[in-house]
PDB file of N, CA and C in Angstrom:
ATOM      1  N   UNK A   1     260.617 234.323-116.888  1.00  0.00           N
ATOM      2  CA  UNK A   1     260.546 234.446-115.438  1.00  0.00           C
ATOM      3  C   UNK A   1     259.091 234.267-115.021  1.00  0.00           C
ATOM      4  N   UNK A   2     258.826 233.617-113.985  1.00  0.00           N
ATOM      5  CA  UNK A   2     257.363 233.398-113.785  1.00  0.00           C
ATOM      6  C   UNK A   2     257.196 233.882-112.392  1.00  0.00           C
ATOM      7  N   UNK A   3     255.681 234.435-112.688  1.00  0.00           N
ATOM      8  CA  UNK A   3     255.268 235.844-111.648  1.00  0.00           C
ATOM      9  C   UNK A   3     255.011 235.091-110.462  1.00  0.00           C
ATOM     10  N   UNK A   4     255.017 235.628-109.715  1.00  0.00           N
ATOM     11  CA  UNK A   4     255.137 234.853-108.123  1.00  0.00           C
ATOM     12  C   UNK A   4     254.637 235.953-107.065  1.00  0.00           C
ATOM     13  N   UNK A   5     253.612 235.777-106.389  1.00  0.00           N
ATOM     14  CA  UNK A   5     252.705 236.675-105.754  1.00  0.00           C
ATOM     15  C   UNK A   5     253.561 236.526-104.213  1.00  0.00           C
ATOM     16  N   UNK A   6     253.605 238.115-104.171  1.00  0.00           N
ATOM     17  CA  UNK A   6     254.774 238.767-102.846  1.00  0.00           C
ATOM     18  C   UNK A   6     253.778 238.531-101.652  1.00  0.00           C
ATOM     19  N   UNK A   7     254.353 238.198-100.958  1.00  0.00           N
ATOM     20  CA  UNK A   7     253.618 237.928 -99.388  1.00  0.00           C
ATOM     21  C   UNK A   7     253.003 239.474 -98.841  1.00  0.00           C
ATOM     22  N   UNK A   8     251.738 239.585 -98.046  1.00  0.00           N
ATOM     23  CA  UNK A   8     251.895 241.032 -97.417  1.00  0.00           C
ATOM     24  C   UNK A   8     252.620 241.405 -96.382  1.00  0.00           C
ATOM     25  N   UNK A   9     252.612 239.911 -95.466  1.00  0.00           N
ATOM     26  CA  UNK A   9     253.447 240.024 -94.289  1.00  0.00           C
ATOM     27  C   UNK A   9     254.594 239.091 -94.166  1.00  0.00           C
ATOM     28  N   UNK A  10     255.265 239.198 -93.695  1.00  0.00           N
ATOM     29  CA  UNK A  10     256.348 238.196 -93.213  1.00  0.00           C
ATOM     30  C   UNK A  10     256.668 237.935 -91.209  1.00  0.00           C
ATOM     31  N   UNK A  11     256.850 236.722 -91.367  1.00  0.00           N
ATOM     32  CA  UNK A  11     256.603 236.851 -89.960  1.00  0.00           C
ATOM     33  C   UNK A  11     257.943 236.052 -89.606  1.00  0.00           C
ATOM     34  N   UNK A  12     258.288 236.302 -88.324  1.00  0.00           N
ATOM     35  CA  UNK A  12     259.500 236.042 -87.499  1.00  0.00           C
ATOM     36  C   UNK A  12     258.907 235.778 -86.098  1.00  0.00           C
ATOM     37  N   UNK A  13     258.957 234.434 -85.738  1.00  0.00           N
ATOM     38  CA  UNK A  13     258.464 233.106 -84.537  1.00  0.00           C
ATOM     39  C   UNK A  13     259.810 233.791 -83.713  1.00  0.00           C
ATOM     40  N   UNK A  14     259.879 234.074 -82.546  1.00  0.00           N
ATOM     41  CA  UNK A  14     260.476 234.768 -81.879  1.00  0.00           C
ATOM     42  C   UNK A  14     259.749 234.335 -80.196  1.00  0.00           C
ATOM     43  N   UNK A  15     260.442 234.344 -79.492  1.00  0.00           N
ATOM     44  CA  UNK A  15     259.874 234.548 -77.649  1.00  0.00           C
ATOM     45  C   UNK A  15     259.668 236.173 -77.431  1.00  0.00           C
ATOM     46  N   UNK A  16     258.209 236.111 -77.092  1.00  0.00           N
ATOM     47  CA  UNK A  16     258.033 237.695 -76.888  1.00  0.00           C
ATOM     48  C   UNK A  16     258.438 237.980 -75.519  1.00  0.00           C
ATOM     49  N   UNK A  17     259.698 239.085 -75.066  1.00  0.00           N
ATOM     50  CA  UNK A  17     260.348 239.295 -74.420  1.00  0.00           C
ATOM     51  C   UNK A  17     261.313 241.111 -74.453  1.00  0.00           C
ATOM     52  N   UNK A  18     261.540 241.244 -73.238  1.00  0.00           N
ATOM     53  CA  UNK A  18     261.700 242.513 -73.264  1.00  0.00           C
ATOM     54  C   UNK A  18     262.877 243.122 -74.667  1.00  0.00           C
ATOM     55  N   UNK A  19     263.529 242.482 -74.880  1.00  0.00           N
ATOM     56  CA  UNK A  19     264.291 242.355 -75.892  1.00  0.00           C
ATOM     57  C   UNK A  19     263.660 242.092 -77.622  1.00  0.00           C
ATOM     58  N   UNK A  20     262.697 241.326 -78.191  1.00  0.00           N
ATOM     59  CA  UNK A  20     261.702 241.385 -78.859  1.00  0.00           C
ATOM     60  C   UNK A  20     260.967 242.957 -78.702  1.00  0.00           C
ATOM     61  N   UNK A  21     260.718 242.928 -77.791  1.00  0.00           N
ATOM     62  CA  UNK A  21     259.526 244.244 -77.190  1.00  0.00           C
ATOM     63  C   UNK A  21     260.246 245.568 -77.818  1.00  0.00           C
ATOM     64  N   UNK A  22     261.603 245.816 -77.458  1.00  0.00           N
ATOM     65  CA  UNK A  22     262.619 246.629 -78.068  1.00  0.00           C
ATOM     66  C   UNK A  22     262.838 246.719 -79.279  1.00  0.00           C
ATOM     67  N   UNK A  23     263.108 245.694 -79.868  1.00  0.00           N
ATOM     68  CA  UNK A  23     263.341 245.137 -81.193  1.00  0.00           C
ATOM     69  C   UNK A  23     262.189 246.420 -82.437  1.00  0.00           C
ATOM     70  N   UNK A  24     260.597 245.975 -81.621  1.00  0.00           N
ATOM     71  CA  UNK A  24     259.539 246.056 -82.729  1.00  0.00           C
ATOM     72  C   UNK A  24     259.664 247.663 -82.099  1.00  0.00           C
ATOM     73  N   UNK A  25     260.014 248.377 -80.913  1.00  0.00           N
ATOM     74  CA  UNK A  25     259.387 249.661 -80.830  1.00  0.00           C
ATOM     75  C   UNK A  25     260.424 250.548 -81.713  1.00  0.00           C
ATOM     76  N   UNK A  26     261.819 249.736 -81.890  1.00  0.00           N
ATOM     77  CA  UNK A  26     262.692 250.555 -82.582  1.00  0.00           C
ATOM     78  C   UNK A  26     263.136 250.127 -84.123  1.00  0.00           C
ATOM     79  N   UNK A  27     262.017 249.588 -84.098  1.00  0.00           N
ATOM     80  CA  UNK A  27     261.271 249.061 -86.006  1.00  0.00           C
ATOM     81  C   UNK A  27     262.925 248.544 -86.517  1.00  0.00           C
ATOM     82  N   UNK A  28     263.463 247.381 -85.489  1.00  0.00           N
ATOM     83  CA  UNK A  28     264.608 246.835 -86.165  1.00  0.00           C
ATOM     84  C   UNK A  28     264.297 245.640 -86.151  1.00  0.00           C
ATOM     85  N   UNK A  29     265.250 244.619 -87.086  1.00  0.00           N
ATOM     86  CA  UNK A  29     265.129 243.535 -87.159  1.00  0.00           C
ATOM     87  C   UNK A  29     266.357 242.769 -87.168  1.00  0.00           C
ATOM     88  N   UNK A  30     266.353 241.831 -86.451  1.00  0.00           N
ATOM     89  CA  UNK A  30     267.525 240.912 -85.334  1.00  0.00           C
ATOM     90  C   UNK A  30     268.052 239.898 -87.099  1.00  0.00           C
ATOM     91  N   UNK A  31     268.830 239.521 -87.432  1.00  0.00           N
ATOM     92  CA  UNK A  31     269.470 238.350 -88.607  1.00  0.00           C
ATOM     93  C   UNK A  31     270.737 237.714 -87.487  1.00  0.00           C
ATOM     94  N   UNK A  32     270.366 236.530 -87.314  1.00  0.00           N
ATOM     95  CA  UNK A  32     271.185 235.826 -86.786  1.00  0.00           C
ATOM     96  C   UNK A  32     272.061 235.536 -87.832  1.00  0.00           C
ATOM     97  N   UNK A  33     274.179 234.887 -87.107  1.00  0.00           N
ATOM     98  CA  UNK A  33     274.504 234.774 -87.680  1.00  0.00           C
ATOM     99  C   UNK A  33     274.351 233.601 -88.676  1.00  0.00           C
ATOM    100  N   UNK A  34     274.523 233.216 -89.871  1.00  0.00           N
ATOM    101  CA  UNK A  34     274.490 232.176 -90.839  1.00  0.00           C
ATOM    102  C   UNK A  34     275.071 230.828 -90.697  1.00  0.00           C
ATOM    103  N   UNK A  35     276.405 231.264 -89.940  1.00  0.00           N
ATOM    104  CA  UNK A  35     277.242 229.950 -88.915  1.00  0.00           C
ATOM    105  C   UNK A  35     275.927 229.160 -88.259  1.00  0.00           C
ATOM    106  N   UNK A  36     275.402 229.982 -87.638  1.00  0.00           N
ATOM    107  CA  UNK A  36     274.258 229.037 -86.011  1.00  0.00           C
ATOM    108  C   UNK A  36     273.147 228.683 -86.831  1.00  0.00           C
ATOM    109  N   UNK A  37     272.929 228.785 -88.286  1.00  0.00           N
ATOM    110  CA  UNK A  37     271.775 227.925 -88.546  1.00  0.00           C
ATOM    111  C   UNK A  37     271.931 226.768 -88.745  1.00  0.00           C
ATOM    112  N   UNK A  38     270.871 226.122 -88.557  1.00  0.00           N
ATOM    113  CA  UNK A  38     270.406 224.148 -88.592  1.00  0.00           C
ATOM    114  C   UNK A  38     270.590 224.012 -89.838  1.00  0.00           C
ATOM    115  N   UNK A  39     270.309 224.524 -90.931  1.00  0.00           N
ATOM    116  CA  UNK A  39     269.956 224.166 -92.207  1.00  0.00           C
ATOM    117  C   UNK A  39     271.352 224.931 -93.681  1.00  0.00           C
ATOM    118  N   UNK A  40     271.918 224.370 -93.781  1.00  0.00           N
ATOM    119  CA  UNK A  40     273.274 225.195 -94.675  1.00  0.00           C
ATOM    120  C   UNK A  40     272.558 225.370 -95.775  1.00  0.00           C
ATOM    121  N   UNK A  41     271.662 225.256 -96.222  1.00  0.00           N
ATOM    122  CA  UNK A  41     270.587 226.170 -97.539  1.00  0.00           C
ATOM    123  C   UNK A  41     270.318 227.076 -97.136  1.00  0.00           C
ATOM    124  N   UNK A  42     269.862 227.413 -95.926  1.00  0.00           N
ATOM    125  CA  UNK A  42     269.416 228.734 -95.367  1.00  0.00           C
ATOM    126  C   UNK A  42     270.673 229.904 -95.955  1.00  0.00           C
ATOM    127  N   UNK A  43     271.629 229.375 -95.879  1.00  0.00           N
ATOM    128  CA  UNK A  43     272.608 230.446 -96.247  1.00  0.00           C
ATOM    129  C   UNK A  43     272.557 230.897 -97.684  1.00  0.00           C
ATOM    130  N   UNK A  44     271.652 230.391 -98.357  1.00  0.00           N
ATOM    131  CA  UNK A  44     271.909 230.611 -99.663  1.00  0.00           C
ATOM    132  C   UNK A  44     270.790 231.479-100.377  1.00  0.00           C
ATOM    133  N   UNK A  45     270.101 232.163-100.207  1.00  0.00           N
ATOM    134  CA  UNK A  45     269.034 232.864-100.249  1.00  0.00           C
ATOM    135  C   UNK A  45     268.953 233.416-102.009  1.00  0.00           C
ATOM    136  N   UNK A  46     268.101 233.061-102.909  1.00  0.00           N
ATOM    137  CA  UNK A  46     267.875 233.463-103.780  1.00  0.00           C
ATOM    138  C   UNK A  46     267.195 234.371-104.178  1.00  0.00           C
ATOM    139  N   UNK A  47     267.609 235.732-104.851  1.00  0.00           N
ATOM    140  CA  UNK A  47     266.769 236.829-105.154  1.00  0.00           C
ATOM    141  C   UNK A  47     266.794 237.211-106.393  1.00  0.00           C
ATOM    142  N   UNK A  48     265.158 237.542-106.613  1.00  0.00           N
ATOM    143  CA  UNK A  48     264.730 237.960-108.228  1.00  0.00           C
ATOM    144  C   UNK A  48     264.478 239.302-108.214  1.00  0.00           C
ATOM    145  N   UNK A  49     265.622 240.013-109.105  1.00  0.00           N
ATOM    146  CA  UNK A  49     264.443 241.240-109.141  1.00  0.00           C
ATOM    147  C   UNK A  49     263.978 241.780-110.238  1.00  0.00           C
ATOM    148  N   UNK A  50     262.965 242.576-109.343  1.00  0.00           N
ATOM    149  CA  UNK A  50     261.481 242.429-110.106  1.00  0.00           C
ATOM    150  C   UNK A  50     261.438 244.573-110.543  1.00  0.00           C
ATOM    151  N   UNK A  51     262.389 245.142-110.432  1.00  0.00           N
ATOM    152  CA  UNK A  51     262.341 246.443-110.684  1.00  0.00           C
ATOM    153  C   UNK A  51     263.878 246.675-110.760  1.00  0.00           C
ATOM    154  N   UNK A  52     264.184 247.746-112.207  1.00  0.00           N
ATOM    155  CA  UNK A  52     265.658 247.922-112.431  1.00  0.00           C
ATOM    156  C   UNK A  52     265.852 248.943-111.522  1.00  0.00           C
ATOM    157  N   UNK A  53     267.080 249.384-111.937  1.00  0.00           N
ATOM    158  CA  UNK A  53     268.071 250.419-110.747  1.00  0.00           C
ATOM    159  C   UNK A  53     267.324 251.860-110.468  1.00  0.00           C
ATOM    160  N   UNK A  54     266.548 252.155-111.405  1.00  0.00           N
ATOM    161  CA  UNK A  54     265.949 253.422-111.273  1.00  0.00           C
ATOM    162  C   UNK A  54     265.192 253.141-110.816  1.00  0.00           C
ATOM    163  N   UNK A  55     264.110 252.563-111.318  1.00  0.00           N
ATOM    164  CA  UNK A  55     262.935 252.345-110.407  1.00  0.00           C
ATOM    165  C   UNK A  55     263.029 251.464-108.812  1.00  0.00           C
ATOM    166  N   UNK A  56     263.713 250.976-108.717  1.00  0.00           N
ATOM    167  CA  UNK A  56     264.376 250.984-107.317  1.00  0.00           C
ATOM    168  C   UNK A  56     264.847 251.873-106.249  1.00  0.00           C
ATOM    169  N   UNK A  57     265.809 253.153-106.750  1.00  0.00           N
ATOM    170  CA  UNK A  57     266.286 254.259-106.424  1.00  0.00           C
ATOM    171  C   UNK A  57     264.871 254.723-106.216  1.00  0.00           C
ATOM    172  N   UNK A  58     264.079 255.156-107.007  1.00  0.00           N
ATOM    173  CA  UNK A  58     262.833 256.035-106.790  1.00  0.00           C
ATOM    174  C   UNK A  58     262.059 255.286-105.601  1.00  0.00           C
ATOM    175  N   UNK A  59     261.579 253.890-105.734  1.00  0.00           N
ATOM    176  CA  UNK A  59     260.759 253.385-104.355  1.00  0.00           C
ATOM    177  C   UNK A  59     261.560 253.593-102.809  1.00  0.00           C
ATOM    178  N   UNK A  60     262.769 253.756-103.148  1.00  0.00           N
ATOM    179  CA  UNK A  60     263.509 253.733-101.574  1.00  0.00           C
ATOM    180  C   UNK A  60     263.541 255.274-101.436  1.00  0.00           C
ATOM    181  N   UNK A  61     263.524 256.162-102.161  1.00  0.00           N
ATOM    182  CA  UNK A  61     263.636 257.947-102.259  1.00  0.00           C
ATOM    183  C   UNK A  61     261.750 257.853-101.467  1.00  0.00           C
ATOM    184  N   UNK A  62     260.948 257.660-102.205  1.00  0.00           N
ATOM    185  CA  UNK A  62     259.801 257.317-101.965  1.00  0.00           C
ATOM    186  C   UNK A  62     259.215 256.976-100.811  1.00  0.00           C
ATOM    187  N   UNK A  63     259.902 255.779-100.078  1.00  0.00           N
ATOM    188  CA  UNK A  63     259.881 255.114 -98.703  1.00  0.00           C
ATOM    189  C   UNK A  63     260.468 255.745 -97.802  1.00  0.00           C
ATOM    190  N   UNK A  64     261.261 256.721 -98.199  1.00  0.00           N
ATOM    191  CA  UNK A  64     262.074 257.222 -97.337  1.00  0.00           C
ATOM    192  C   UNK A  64     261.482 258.922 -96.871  1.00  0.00           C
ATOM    193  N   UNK A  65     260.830 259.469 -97.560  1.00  0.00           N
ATOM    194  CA  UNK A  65     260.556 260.244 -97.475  1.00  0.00           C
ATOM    195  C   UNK A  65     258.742 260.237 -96.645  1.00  0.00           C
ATOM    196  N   UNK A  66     258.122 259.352 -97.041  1.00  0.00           N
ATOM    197  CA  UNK A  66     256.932 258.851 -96.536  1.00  0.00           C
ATOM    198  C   UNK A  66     256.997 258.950 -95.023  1.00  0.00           C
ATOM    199  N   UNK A  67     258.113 257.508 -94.888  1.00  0.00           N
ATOM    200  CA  UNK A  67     258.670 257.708 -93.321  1.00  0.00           C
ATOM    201  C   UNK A  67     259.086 258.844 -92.527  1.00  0.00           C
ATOM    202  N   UNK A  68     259.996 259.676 -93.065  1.00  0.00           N
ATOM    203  CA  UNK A  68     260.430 261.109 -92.605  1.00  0.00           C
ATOM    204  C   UNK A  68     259.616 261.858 -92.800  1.00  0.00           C
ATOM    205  N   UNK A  69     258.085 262.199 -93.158  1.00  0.00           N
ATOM    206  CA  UNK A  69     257.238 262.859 -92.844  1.00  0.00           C
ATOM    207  C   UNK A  69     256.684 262.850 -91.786  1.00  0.00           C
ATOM    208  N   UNK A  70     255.913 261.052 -91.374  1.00  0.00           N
ATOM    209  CA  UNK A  70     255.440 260.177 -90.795  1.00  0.00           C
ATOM    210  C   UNK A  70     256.433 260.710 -89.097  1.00  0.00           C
ATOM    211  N   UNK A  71     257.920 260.527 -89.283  1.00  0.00           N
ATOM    212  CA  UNK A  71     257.864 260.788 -88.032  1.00  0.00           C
ATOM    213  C   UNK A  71     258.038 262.199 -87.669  1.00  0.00           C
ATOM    214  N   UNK A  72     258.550 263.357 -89.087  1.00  0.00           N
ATOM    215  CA  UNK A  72     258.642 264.363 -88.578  1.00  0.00           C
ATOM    216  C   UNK A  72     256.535 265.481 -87.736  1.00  0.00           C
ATOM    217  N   UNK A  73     255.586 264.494 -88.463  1.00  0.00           N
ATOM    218  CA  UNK A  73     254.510 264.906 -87.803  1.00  0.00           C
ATOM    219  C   UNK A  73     253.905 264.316 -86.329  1.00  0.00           C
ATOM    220  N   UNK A  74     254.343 263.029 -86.292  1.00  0.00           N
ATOM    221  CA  UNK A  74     254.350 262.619 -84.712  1.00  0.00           C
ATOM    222  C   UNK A  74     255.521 263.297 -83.975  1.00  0.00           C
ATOM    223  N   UNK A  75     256.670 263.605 -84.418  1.00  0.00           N
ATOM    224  CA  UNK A  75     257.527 264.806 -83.346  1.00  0.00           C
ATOM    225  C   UNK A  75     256.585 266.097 -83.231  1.00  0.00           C
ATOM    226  N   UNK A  76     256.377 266.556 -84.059  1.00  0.00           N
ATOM    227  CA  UNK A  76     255.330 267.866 -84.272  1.00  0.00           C
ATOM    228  C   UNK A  76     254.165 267.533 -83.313  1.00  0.00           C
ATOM    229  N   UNK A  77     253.577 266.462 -83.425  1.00  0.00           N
ATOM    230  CA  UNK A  77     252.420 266.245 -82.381  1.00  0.00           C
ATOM    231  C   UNK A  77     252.709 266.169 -80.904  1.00  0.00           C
ATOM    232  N   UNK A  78     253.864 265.528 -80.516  1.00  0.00           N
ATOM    233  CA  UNK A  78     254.788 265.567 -79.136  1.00  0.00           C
ATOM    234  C   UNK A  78     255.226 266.729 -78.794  1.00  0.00           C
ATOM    235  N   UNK A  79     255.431 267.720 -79.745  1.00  0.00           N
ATOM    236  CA  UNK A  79     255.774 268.868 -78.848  1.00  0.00           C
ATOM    237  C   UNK A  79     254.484 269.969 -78.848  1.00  0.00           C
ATOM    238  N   UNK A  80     254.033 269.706 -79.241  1.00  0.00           N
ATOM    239  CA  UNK A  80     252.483 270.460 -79.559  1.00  0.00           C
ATOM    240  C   UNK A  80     251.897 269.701 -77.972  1.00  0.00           C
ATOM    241  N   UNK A  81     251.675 268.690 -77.881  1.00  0.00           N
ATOM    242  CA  UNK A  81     251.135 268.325 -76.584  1.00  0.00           C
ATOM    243  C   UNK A  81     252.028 268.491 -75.417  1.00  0.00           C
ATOM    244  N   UNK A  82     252.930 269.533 -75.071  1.00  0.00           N
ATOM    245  CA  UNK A  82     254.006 269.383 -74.096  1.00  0.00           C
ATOM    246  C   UNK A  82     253.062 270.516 -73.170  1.00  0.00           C
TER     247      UNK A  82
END
């Protein structure tokens, strides 16, 4: 398998619009359906992975908990400033 350097960002070309605007404040992300694309490869998306089931389980336990700190101390800061 040959190593292949992960992007930091990924980006999505979009019309910035109140709907976009929504999109990023509620940290979701829009996947159109697969039917409406131009390109029928697009549907076919190839994935390598690069970490087994445990160590997978642990980065999403990990990510998940990071985040649920993250917002349980900005709630904490919102009601502290009330």
């Amino acid at each position: 398998m040959s190593e292949q350097k992960v992007p930091r960002r990924l980006y999505k070309y979009r019309a910035f619009t109140p709907l976009s605007l929504e999109l990023l404040l509620a940290d979701q992300v829009f996947f159109a359906d697969p039917s409406t694309f131009n390109d029928p490869l697009d549907t076919r998306p190839r994935l390598e992975a690069d970490l087994d089931n445990a160590e997978l389980q642990d980065l999403l336990i990990r990510l998940a908990e990071t985040r649920l700190s993250m917002e349980l101390k900005a709630a904490s800061k919102r009601r502290s400033n009330r």
